[in-house]
N, C-alpha and C. Protein backbone atom coordinates (compact mmCIF):
# COMPACT_ATOMS: atom_id res chain seq x y z
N UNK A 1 0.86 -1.17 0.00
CA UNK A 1 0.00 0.00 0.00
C UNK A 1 0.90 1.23 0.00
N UNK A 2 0.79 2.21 -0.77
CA UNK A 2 0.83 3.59 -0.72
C UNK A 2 0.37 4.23 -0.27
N UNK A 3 1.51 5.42 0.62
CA UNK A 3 1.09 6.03 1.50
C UNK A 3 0.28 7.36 1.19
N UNK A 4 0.13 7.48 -1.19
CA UNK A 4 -1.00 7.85 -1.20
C UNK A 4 -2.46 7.69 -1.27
N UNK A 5 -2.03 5.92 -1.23
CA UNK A 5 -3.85 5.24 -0.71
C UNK A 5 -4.56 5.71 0.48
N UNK A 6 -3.65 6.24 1.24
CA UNK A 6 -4.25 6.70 2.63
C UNK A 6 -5.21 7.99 2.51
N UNK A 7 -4.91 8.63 1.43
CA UNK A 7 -5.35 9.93 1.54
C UNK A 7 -6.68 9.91 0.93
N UNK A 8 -7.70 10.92 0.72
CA UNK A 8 -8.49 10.15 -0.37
C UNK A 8 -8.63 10.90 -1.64
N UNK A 9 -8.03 12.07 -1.87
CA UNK A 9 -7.68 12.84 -3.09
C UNK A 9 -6.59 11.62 -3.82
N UNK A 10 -5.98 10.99 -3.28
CA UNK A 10 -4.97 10.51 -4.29
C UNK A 10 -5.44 8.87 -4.85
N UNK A 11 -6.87 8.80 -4.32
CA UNK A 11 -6.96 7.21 -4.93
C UNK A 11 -7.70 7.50 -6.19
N UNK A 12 -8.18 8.68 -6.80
CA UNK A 12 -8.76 8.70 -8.18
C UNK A 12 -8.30 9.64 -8.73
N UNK A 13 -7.41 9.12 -9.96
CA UNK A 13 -6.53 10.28 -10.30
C UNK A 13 -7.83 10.58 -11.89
N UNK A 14 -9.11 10.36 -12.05
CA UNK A 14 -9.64 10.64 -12.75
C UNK A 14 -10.07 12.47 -12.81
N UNK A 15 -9.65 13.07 -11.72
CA UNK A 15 -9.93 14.42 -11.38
C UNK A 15 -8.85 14.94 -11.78
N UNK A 16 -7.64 14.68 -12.93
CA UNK A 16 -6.66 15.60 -13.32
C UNK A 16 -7.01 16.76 -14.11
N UNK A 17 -6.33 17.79 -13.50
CA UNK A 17 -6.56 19.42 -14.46
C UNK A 17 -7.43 19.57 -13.51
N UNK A 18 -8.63 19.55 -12.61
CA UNK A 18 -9.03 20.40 -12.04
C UNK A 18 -8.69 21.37 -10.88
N UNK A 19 -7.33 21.00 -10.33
CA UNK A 19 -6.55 22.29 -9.89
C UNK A 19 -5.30 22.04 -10.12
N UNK A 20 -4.58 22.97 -10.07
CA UNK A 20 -3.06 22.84 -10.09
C UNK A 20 -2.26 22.42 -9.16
N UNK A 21 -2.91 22.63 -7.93
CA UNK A 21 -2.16 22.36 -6.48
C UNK A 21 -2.89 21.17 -6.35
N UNK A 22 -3.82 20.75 -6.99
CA UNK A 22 -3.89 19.03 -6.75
C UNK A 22 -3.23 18.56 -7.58
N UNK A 23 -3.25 18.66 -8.76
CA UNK A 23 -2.17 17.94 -9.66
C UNK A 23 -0.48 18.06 -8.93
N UNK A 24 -0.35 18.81 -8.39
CA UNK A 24 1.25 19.17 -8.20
C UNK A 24 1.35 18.24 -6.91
N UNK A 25 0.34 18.12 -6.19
CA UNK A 25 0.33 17.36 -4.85
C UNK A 25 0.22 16.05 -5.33
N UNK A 26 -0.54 15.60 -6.38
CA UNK A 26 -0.34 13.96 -6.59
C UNK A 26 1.09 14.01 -7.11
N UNK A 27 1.87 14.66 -7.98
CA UNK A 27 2.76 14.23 -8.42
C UNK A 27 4.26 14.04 -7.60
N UNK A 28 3.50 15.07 -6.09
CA UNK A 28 4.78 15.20 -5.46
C UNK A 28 4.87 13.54 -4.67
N UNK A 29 3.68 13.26 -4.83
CA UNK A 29 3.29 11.84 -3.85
C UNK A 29 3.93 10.47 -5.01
N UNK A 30 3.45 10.76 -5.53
CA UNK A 30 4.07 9.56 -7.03
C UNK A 30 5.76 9.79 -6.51
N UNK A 31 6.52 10.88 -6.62
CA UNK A 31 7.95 10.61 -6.86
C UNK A 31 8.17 10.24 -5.22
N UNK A 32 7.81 10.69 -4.30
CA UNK A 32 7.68 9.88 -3.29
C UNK A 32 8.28 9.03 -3.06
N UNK A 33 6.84 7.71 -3.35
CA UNK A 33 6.13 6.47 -3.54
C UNK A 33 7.08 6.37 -4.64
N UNK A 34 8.14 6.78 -5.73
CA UNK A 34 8.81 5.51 -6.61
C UNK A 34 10.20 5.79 -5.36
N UNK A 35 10.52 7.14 -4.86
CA UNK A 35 12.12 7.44 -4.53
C UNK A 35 11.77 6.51 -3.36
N UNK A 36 10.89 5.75 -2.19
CA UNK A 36 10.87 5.08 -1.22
C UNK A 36 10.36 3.50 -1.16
N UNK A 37 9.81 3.51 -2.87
CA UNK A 37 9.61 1.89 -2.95
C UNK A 37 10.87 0.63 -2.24
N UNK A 38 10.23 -0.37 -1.66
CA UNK A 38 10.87 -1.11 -1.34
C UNK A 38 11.35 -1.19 0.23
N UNK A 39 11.11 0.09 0.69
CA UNK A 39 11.64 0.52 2.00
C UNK A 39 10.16 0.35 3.31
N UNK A 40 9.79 -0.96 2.81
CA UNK A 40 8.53 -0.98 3.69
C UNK A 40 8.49 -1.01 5.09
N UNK A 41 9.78 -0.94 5.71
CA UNK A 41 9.93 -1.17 7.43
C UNK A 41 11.09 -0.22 7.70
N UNK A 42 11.20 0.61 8.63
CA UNK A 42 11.74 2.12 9.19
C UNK A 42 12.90 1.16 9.16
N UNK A 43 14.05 2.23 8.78
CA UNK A 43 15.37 1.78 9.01
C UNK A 43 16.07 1.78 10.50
N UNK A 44 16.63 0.30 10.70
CA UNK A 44 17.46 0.47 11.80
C UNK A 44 18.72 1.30 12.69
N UNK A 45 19.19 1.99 11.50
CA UNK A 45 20.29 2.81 11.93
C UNK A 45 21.32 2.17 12.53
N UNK A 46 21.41 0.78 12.45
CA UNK A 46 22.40 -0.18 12.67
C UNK A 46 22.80 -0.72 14.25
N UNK A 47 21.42 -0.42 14.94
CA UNK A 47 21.52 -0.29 16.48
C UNK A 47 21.10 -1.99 16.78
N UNK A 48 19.60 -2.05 15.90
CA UNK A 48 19.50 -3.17 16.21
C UNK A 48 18.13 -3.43 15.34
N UNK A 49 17.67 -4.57 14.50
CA UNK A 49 17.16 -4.88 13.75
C UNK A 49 15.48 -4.04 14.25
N UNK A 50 15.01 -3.87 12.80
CA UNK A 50 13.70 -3.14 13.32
C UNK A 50 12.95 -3.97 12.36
N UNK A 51 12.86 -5.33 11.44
CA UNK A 51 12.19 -5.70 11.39
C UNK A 51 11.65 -6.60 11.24
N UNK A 52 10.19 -6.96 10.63
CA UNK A 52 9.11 -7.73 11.27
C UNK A 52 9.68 -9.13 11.35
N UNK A 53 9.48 -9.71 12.76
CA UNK A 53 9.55 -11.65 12.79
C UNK A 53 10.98 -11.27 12.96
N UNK A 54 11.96 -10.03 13.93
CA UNK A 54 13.10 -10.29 14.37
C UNK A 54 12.32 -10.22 15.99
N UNK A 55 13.08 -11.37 16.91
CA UNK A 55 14.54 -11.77 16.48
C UNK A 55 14.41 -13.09 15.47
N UNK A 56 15.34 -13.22 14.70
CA UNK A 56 15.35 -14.65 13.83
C UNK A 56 15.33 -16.17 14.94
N UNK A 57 14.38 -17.34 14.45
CA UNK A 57 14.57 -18.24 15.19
C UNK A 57 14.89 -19.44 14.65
N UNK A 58 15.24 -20.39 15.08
CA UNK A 58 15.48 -21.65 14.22
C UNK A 58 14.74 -22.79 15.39
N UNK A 59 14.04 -23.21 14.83
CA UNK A 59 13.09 -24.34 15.84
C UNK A 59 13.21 -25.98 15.14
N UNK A 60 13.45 -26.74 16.23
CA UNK A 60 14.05 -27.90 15.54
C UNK A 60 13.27 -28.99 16.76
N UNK A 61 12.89 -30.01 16.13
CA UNK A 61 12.34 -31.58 17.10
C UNK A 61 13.14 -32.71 16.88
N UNK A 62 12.73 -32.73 18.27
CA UNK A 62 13.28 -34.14 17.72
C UNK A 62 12.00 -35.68 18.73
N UNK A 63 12.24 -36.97 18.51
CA UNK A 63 11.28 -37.32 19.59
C UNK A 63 10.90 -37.11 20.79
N UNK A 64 12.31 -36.50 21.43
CA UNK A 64 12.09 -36.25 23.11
C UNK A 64 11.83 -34.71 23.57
N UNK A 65 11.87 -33.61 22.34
CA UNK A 65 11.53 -32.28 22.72
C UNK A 65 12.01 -31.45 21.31
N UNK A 66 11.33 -30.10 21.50
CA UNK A 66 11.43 -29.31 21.18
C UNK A 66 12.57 -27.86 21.60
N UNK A 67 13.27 -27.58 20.32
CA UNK A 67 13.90 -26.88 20.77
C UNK A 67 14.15 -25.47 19.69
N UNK A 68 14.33 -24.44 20.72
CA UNK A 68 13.92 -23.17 20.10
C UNK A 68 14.89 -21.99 20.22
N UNK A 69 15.55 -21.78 19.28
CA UNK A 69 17.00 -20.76 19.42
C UNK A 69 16.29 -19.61 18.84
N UNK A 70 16.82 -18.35 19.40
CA UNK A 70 16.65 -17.06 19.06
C UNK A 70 18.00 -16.40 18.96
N UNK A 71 18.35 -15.91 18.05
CA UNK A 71 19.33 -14.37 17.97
C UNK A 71 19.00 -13.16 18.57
N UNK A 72 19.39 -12.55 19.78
CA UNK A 72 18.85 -11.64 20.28
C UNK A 72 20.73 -10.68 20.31
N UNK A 73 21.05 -10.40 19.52
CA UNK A 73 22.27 -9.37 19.52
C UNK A 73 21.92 -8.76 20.45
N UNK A 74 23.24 -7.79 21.60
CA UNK A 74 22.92 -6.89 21.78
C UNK A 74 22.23 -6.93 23.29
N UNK A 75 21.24 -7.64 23.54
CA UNK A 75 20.53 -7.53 24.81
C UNK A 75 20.77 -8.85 25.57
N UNK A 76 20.58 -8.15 26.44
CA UNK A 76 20.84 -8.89 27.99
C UNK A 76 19.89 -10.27 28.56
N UNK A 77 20.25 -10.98 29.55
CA UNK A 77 19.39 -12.16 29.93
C UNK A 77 18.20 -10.94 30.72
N UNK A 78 18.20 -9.99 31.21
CA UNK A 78 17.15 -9.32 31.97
C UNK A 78 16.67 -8.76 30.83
N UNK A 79 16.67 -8.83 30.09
CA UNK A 79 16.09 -7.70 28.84
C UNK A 79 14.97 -8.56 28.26
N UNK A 80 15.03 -10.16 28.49
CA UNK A 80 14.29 -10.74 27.98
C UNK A 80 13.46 -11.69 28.92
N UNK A 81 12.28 -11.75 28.53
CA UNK A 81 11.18 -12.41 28.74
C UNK A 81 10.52 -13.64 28.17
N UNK A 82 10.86 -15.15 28.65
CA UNK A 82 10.14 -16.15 28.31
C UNK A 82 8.68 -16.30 28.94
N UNK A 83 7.39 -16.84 28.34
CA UNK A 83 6.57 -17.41 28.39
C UNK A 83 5.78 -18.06 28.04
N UNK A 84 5.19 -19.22 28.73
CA UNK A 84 4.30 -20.77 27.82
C UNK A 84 3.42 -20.95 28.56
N UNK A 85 2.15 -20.28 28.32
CA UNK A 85 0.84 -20.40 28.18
C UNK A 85 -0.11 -20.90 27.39
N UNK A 86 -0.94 -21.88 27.44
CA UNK A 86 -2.14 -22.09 26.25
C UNK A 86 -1.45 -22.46 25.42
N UNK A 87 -0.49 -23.28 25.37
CA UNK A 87 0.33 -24.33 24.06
C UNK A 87 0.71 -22.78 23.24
N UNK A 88 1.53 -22.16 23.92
CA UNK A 88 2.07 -20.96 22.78
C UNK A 88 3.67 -20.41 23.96
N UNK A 89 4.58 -20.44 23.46
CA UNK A 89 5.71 -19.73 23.55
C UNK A 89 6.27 -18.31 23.08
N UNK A 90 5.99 -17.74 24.03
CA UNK A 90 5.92 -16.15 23.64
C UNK A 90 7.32 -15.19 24.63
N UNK A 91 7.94 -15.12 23.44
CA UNK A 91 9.38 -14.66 23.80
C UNK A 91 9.39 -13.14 23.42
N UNK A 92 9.70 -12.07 24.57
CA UNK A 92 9.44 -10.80 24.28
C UNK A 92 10.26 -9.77 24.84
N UNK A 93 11.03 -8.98 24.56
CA UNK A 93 12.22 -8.38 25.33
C UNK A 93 12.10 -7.25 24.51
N UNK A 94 12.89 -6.02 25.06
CA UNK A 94 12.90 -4.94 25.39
C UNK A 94 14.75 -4.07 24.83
N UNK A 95 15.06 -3.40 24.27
CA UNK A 95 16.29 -3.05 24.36
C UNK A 95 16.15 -1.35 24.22
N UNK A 96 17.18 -0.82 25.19
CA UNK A 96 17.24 0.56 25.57
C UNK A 96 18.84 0.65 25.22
N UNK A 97 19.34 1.71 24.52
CA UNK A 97 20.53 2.05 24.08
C UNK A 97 20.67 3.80 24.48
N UNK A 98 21.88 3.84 25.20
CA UNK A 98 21.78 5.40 25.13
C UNK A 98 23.02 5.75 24.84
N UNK A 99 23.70 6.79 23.95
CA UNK A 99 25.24 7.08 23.73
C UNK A 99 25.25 8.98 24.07
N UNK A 100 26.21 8.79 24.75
CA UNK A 100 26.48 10.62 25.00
C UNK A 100 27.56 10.56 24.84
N UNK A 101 28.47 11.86 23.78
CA UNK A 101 29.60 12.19 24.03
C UNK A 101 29.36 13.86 24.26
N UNK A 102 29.76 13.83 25.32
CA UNK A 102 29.87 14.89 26.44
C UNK A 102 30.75 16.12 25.48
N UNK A 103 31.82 15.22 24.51
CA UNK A 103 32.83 16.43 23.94
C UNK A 103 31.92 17.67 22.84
N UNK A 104 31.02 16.43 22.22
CA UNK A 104 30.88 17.02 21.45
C UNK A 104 28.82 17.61 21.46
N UNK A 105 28.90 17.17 22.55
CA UNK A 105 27.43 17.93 23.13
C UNK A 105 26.11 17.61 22.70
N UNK A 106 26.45 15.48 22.58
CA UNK A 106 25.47 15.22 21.33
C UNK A 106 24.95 13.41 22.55
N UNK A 107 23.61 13.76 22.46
CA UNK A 107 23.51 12.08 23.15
C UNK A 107 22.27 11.96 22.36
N UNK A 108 22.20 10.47 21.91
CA UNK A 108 21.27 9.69 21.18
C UNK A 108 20.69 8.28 22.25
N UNK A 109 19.12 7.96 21.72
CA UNK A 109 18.65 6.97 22.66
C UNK A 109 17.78 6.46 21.95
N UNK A 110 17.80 5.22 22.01
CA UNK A 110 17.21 3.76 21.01
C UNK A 110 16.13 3.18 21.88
N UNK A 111 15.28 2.72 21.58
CA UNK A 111 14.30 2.03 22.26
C UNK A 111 13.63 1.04 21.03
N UNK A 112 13.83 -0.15 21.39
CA UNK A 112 13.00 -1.30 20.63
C UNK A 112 12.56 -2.23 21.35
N UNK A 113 11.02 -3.10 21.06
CA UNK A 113 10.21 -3.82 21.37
C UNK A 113 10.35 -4.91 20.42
N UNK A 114 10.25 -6.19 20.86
CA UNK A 114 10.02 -7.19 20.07
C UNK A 114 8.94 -8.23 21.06
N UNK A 115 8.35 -8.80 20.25
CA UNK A 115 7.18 -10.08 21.03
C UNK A 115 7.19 -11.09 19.73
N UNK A 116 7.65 -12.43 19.99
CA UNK A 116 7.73 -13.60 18.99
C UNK A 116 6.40 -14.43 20.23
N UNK A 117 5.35 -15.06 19.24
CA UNK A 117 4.44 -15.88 19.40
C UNK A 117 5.08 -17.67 18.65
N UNK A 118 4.75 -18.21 19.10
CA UNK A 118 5.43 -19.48 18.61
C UNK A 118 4.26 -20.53 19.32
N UNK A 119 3.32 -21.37 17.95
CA UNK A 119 2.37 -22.13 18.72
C UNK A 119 3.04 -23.33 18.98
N UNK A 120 2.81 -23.89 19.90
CA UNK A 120 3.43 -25.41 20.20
C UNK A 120 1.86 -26.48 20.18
N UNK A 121 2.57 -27.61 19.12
CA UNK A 121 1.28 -28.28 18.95
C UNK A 121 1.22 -29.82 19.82
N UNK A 122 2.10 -29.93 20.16
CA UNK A 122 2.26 -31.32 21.17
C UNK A 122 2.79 -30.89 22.61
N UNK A 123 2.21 -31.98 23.42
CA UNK A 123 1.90 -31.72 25.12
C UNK A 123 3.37 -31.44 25.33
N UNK A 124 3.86 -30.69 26.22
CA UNK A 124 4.87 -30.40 26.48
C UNK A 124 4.92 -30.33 28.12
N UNK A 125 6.18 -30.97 28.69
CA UNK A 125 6.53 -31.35 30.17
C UNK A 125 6.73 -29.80 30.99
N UNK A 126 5.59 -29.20 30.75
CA UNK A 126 6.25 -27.47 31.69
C UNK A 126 6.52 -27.54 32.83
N UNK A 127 6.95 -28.61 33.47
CA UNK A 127 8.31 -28.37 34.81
C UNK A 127 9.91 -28.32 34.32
N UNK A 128 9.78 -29.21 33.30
CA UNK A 128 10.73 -29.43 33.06
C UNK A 128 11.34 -28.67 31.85
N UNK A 129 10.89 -27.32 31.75
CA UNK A 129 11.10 -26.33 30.17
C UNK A 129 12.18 -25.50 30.76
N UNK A 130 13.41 -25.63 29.77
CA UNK A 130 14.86 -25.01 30.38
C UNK A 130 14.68 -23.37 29.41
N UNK A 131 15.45 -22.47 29.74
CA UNK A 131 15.73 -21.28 28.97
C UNK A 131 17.24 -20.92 28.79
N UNK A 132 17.94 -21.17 28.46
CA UNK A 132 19.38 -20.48 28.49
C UNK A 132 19.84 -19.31 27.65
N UNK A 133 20.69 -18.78 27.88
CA UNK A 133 21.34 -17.13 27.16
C UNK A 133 22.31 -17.18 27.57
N UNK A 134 23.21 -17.09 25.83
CA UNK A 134 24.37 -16.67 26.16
C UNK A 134 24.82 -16.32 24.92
N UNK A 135 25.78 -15.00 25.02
CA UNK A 135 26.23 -14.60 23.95
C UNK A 135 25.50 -13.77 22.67
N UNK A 136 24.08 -13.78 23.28
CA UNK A 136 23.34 -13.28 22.57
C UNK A 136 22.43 -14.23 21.80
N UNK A 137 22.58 -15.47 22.25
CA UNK A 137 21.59 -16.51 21.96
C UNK A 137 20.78 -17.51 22.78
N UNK A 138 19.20 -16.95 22.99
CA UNK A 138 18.36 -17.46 24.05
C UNK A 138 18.09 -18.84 23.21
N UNK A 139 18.11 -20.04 23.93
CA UNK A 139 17.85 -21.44 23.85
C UNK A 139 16.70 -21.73 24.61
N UNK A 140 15.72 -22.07 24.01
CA UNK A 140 14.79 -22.71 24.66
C UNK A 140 14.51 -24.01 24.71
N UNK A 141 14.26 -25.09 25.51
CA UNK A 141 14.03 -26.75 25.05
C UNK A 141 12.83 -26.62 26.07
N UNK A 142 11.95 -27.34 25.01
CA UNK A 142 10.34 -28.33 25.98
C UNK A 142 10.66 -29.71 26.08
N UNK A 143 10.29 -30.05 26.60
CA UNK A 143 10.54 -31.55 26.84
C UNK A 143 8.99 -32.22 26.31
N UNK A 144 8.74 -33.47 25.71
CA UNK A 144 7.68 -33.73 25.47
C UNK A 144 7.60 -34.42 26.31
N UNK A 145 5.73 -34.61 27.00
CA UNK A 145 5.55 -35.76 27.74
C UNK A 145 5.66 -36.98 27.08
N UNK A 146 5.47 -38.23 28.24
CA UNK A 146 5.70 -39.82 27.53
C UNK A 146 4.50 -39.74 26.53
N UNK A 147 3.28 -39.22 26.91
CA UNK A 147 2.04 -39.04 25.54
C UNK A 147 2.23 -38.95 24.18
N UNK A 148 2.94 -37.53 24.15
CA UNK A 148 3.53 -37.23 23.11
C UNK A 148 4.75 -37.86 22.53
N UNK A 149 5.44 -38.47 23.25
CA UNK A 149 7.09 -39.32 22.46
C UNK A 149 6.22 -40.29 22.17
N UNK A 150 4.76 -41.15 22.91
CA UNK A 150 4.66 -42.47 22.18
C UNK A 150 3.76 -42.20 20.91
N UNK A 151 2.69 -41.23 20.75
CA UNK A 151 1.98 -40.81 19.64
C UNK A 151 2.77 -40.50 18.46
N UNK A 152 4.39 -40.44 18.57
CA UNK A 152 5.00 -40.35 17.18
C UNK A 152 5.02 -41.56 16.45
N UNK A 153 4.90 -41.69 15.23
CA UNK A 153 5.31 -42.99 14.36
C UNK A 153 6.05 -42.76 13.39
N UNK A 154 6.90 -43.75 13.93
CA UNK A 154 8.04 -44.32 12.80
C UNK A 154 7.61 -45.01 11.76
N UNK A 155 7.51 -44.08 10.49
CA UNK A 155 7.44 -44.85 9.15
C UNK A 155 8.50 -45.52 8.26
N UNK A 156 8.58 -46.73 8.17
CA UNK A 156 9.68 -47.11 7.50
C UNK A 156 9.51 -46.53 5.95
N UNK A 157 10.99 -46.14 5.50
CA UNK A 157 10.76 -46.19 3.67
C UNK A 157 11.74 -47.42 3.17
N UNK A 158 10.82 -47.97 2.15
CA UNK A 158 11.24 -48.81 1.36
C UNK A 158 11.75 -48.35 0.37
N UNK A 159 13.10 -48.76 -0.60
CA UNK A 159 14.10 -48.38 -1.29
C UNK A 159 13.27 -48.75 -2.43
N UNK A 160 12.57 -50.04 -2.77
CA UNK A 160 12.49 -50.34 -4.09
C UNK A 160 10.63 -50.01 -4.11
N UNK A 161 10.91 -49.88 -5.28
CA UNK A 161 9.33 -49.39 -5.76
C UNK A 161 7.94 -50.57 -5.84
């Protein structure tokens, strides 16, 4: 969507020539909309990712559990928040950045939100659900109950046709 769909002079350009300052206003919106195509999520400024479905995760099973890595650059084990409610894993943290140099009479301050939803579809042992961080990479493992390890089946494949 274009941010001159929002407006409502600019969704029917069948009204050209009837003023000049509308014509000059759609056209300033067109070069816009081509000079910012592609740029659909605010730039990070290299502090820390701003967008959608960060932090990146890699989620992997196996018969005896589930396990769930996040990239969280940058922030701290207090910065972040695990929780598993209602068969859903919802990982959500917070990062605050502030830089001052005093010499030159200039301080800047970052603030980003992230919340990852992650449904979990088999019973999972929640006494036994570990979290670790380190280095900038939160590990999560569920453990499946005995329910769930025996409801898996092993399908054999046969080689010949």
């Amino acid at each position: 969507m274009a941010i001159r769909d929002l407006i409502p002079w600019g969704r029917n350009d069948n009204q050209a020539g009837i003023s000049p300052f509308l014509d000059l206003h759609r056209e300033v919106n067109r070069l816009f909309d081509e000079a910012f195509r592609g740029f659909s999520t605010p730039m990070s400024l290299g502090r820390f990712p701003s967008m959608p479905g960060w932090p990146t995760l890699e989620v992997s099973e196996t018969d005896r559990e589930i396990k769930i890595t996040a990239e969280v650059p940058g922030l701290e084990e207090k910065d972040i928040e695990v929780l598993l409610q209602d068969n859903v894993l919802t990982l959500r943290g917070e990062k605050k950045a502030e830089t001052e140099d005093k010499d030159r009479h200039f301080s800047e301050r970052y603030y980003g939100r992230f919340e990852r939803r992650i449904p979990i579809d088999v019973e999972v042992d929640e006494d036994k659900v570990n979290a670790n961080f380190k280095n900038g990479i939160l590990t999560v493992t569920l453990p499946k109950t005995q329910q769930a390890q025996s409801r898996a089946k092993r399908i054999a494949i046969n080689g010949k046709s």
